[in-house]
Protein backbone atom coordinates (compact mmCIF):
# COMPACT_ATOMS: atom_id res chain seq x y z
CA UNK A 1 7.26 -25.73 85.51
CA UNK A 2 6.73 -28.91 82.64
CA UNK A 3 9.94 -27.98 81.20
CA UNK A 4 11.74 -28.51 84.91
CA UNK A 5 9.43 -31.72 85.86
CA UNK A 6 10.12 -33.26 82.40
CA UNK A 7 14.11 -32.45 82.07
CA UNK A 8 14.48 -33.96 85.63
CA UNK A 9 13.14 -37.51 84.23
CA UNK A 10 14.62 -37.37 80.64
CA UNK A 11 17.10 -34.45 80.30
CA UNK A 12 17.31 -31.29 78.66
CA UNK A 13 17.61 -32.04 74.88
CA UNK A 14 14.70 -34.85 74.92
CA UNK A 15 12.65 -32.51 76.60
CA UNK A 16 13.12 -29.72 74.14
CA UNK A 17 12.77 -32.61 70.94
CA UNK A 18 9.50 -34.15 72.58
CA UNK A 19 7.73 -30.44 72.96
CA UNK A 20 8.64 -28.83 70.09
CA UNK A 21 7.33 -32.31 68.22
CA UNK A 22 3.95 -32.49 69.75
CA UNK A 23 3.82 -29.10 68.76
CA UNK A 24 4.32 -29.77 65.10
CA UNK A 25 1.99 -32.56 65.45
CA UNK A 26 -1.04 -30.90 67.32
CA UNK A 27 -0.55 -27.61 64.30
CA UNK A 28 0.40 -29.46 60.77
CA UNK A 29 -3.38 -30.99 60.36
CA UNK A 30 -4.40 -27.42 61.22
CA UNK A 31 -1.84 -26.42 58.09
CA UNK A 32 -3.69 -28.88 55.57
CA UNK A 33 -7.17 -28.15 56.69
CA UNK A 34 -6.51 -24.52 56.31
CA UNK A 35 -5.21 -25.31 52.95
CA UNK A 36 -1.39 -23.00 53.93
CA UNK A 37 0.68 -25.41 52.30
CA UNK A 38 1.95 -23.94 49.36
CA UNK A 39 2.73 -20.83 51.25
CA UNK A 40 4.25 -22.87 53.72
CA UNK A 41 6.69 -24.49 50.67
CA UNK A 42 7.29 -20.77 49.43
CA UNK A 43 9.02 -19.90 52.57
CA UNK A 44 10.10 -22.82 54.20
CA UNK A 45 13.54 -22.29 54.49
CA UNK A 46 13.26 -19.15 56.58
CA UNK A 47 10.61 -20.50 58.84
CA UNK A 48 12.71 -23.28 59.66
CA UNK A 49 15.88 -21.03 60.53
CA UNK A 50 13.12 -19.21 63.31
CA UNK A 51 12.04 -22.46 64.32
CA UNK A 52 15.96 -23.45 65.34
CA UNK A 53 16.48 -19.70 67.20
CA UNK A 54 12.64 -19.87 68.37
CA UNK A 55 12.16 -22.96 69.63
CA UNK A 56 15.10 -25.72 69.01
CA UNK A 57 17.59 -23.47 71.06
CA UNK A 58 16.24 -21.27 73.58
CA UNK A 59 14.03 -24.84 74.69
CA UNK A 60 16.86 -26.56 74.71
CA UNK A 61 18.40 -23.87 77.00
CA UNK A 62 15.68 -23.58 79.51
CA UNK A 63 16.04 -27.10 80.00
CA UNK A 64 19.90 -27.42 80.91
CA UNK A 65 19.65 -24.07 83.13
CA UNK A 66 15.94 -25.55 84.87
CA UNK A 67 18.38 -28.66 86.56
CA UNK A 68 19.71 -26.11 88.55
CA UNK A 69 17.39 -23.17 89.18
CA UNK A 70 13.99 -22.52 90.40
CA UNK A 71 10.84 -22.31 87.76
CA UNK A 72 10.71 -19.13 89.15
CA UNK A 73 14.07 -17.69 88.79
CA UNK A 74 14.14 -18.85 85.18
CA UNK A 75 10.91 -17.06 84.30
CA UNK A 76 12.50 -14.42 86.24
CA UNK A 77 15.52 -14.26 83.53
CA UNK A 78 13.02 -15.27 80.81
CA UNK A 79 11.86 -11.63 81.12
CA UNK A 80 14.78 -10.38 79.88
CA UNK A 81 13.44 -11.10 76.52
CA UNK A 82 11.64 -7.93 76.00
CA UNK A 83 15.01 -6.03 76.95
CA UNK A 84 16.69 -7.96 73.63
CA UNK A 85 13.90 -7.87 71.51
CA UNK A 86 13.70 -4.02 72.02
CA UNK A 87 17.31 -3.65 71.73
CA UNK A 88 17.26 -5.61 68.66
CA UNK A 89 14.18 -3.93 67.30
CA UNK A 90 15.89 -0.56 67.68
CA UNK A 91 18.89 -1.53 65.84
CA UNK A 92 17.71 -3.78 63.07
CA UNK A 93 14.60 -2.32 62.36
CA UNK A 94 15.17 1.23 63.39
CA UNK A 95 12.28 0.63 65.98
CA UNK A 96 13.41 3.87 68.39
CA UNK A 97 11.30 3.18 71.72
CA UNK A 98 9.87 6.27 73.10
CA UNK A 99 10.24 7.89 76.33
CA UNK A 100 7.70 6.09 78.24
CA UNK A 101 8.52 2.19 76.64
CA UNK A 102 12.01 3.30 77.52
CA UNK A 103 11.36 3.83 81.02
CA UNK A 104 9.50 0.47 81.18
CA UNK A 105 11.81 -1.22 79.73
CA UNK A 106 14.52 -0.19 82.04
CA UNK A 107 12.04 -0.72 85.22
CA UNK A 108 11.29 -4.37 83.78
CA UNK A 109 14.89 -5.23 83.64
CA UNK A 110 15.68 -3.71 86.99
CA UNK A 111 12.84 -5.58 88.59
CA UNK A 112 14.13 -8.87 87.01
CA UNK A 113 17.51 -8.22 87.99
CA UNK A 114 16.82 -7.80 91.23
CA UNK A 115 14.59 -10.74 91.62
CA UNK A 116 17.46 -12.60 89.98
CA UNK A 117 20.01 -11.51 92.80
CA UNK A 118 17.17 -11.94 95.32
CA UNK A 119 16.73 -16.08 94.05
CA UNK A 120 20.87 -16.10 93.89
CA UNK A 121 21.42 -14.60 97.42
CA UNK A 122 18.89 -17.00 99.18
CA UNK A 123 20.77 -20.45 97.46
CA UNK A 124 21.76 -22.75 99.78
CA UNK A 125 25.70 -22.99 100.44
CA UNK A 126 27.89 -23.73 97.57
CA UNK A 127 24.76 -23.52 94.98
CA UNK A 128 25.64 -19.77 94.53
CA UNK A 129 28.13 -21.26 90.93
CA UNK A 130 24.91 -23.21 89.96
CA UNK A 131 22.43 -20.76 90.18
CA UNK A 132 24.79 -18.10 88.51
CA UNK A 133 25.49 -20.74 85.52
CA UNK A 134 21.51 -21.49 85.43
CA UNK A 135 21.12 -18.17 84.91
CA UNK A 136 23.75 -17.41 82.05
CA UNK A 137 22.52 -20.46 80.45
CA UNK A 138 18.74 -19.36 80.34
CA UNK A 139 19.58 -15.80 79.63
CA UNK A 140 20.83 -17.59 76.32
CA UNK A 141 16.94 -18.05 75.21
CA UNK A 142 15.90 -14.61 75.34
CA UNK A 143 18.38 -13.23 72.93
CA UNK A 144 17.40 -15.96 70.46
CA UNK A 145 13.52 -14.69 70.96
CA UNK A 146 14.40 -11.41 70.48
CA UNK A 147 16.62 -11.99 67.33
CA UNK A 148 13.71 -14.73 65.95
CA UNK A 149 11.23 -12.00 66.44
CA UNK A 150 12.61 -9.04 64.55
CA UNK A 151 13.75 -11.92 61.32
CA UNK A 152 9.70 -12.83 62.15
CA UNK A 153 9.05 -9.22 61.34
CA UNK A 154 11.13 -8.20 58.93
CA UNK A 155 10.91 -11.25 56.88
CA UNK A 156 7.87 -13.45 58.05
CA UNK A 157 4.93 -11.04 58.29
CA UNK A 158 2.79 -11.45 55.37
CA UNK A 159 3.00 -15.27 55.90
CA UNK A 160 0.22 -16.17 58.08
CA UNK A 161 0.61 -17.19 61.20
CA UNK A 162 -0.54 -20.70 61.28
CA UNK A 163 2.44 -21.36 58.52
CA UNK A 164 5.02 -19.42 61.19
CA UNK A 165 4.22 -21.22 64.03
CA UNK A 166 4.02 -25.07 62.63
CA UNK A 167 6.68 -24.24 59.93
CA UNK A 168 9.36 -22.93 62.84
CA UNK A 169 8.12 -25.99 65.16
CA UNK A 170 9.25 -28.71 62.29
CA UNK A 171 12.38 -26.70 61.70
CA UNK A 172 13.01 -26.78 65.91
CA UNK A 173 12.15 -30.50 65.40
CA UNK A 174 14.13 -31.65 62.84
CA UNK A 175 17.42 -29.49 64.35
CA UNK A 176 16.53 -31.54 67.65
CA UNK A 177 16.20 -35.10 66.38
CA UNK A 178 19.33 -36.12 66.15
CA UNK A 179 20.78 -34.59 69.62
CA UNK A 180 17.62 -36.22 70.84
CA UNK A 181 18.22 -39.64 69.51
CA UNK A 182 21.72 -39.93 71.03
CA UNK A 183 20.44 -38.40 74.46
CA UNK A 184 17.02 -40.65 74.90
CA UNK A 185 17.19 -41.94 78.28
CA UNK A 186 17.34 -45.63 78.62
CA UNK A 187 14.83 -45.86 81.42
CA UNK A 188 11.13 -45.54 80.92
CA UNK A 189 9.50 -42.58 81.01
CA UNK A 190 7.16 -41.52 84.12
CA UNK A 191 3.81 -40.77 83.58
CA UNK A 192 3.85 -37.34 85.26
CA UNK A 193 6.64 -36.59 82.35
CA UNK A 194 4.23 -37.59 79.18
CA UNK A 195 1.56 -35.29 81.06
CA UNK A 196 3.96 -32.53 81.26
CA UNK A 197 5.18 -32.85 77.85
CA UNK A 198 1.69 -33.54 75.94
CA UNK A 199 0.94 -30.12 77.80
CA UNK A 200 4.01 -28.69 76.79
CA UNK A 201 3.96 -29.26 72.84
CA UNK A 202 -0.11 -28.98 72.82
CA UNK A 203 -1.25 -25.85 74.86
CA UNK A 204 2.42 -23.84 75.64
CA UNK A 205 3.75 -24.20 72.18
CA UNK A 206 1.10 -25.16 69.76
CA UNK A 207 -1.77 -22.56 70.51
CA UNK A 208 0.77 -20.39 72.34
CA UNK A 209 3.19 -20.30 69.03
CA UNK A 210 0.23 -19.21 67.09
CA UNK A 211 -0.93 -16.46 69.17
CA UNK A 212 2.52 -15.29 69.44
CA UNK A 213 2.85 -14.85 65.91
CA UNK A 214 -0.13 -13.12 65.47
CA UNK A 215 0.79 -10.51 68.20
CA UNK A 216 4.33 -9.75 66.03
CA UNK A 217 2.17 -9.35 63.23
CA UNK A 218 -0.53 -6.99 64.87
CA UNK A 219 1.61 -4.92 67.09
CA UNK A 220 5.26 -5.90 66.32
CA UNK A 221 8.34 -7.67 67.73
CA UNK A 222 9.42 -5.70 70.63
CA UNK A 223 5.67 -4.76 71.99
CA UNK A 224 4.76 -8.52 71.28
CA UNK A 225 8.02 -9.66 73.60
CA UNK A 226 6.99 -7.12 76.33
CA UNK A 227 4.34 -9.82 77.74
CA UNK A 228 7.05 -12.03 79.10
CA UNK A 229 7.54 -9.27 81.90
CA UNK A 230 4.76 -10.97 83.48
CA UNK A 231 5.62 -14.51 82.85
CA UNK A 232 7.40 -14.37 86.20
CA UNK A 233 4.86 -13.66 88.13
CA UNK A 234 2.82 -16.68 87.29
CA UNK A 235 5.59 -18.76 87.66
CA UNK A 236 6.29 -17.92 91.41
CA UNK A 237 2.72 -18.26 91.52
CA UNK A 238 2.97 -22.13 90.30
CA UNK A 239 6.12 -22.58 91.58
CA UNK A 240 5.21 -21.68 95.42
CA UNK A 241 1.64 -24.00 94.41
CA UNK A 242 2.96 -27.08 92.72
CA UNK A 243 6.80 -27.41 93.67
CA UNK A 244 6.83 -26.03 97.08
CA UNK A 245 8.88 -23.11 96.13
CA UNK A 246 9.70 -20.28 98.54
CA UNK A 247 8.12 -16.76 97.90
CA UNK A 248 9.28 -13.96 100.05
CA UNK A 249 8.48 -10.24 100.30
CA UNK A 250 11.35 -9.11 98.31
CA UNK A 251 9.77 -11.37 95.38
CA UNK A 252 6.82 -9.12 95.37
CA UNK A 253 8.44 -5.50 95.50
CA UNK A 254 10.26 -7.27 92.20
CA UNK A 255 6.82 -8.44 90.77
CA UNK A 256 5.76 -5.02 91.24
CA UNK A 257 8.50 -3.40 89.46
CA UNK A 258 8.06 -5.38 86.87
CA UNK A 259 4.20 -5.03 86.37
CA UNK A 260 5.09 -1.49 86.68
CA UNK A 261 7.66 -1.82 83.68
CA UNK A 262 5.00 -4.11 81.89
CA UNK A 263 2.31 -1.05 81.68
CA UNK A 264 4.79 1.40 80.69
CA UNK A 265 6.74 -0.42 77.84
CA UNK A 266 2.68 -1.91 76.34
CA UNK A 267 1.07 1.49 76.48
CA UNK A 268 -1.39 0.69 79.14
CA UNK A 269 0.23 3.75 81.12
CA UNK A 270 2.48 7.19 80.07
CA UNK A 271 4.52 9.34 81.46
CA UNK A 272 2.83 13.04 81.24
CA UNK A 273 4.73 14.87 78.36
CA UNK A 274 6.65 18.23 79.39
CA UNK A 275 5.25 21.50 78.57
């Protein structure tokens, strides 16, 4: 929802720049008070390479495919991350899901692929090539999550996760700065858009980046990118609240599938074993 409100006023790329910035900025005097710098210098290089398919990109993306889709539609897509980072999992790091995380996976995408149709089918006349190219555009993001998450693993897990997440938001920053630069906006900036954006960097990228990090540490990549199955259900809910966006009963038979999906693929509920 800040993503779409700020790209709107400034465009994509700036948006992207400005939250993965105020990110950096809210976590590096958290770096130096925890006293993480030298094992933020020991594996710097690598950080920075998630920050660009973490952050720099898949923000970036979400942006450009938000000027033409719904808040909702693109959480809706956003969901598909757990699908890649599965998929990924399984063939990089020989993570084999089991029966019942296989059967939620496959109900999660289902749900979000028919919520995705559903938000496709109801665009006005002659949006239909929009919505469709919103959609490719933002499905962009969650392979990059899924790939950054499995390198995060594989590579990244011993390094705590403080160092991760402000380490991969200066990579995302400096990769940005320049495509920022020669994109700023000549006109001024509304003051809805620095709201949106100081909440942006601070609470969905700052604290969020750190607790994400922590989660592919504790439980690994493809359980930790199993939450975004329920991503879009809050953002119907905030879309329908703040931006006057249109929920119908399909929506919620999708929602359903997908919390469905989302218990099955975290644990929370298995299939009964045969005899």
């Amino acid at each position: 929802m800040f993503t779409k409100i700020a790209a709107q006023d400034i465009g994509p790329i700036p948006t992207a720049f400005c939250r993965v910035a105020i990110g950096a900025m809210f976590l590096l005097p958290l770096l130096f008070w925890k006293r993480e710098v030298a094992i933020f210098r020991q594996n710097w290089g690598k950080i920075f390479l998630v920050g660009i398919f973490n952050a720099g990109i898949p923000f970036t993306a979400y942006g450009f495919a938000l000027l033409t889709i719904s808040t909702s539609t693109g959480a809706i897509v956003n969901a598909s991350t757990a699908l890649f980072g599965a998929l990924i999992a399984w063939l990089w790091l020989q993570d084999k899901p089991g029966l019942s995380r296989t059967v939620g996976l496959v109900l999660g995408f289902t749900g979000v692929s028919l919520l995705a149709l559903q938000n496709a089918h109801a665009a006005p006349p002659g949006g239909l090539a929009g919505q469709l190219m919103g959609m490719l555009i933002c499905l962009f993001a969650p392979f990059c999550f899924g790939l950054s998450a499995s390198f995060t693993k594989l590579y990244l897990s011993r390094v705590p996760t403080l160092v991760s997440s402000t380490g991969s938001l200066m990579g995302a920053t400096f990769f940005l700065a320049p495509f920022a630069i020669y994109f700023w906006p000549a006109h001024s900036i509304e003051w809805s858009t620095i709201g949106a954006l100081l909440t942006l960097g601070i609470v969905c990228t700052g604290i969020a980046f750190t607790s994400f990090f922590r989660i592919i540490a504790l439980a690994g990549a493809s359980k930790a990118l199993t939450v975004t199955y329920v991503v879009p259900v809050f953002a119907v809910f905030y879309g329908v609240t703040f931006l006057n966006e249109i929920i119908t009963i399909p929506m919620l038979l999708c929602a359903a599938v997908i919390l469905l999906g989302i218990s099955l693929s975290t644990g929370l509920v298995r299939l009964p074993k045969s005899r």
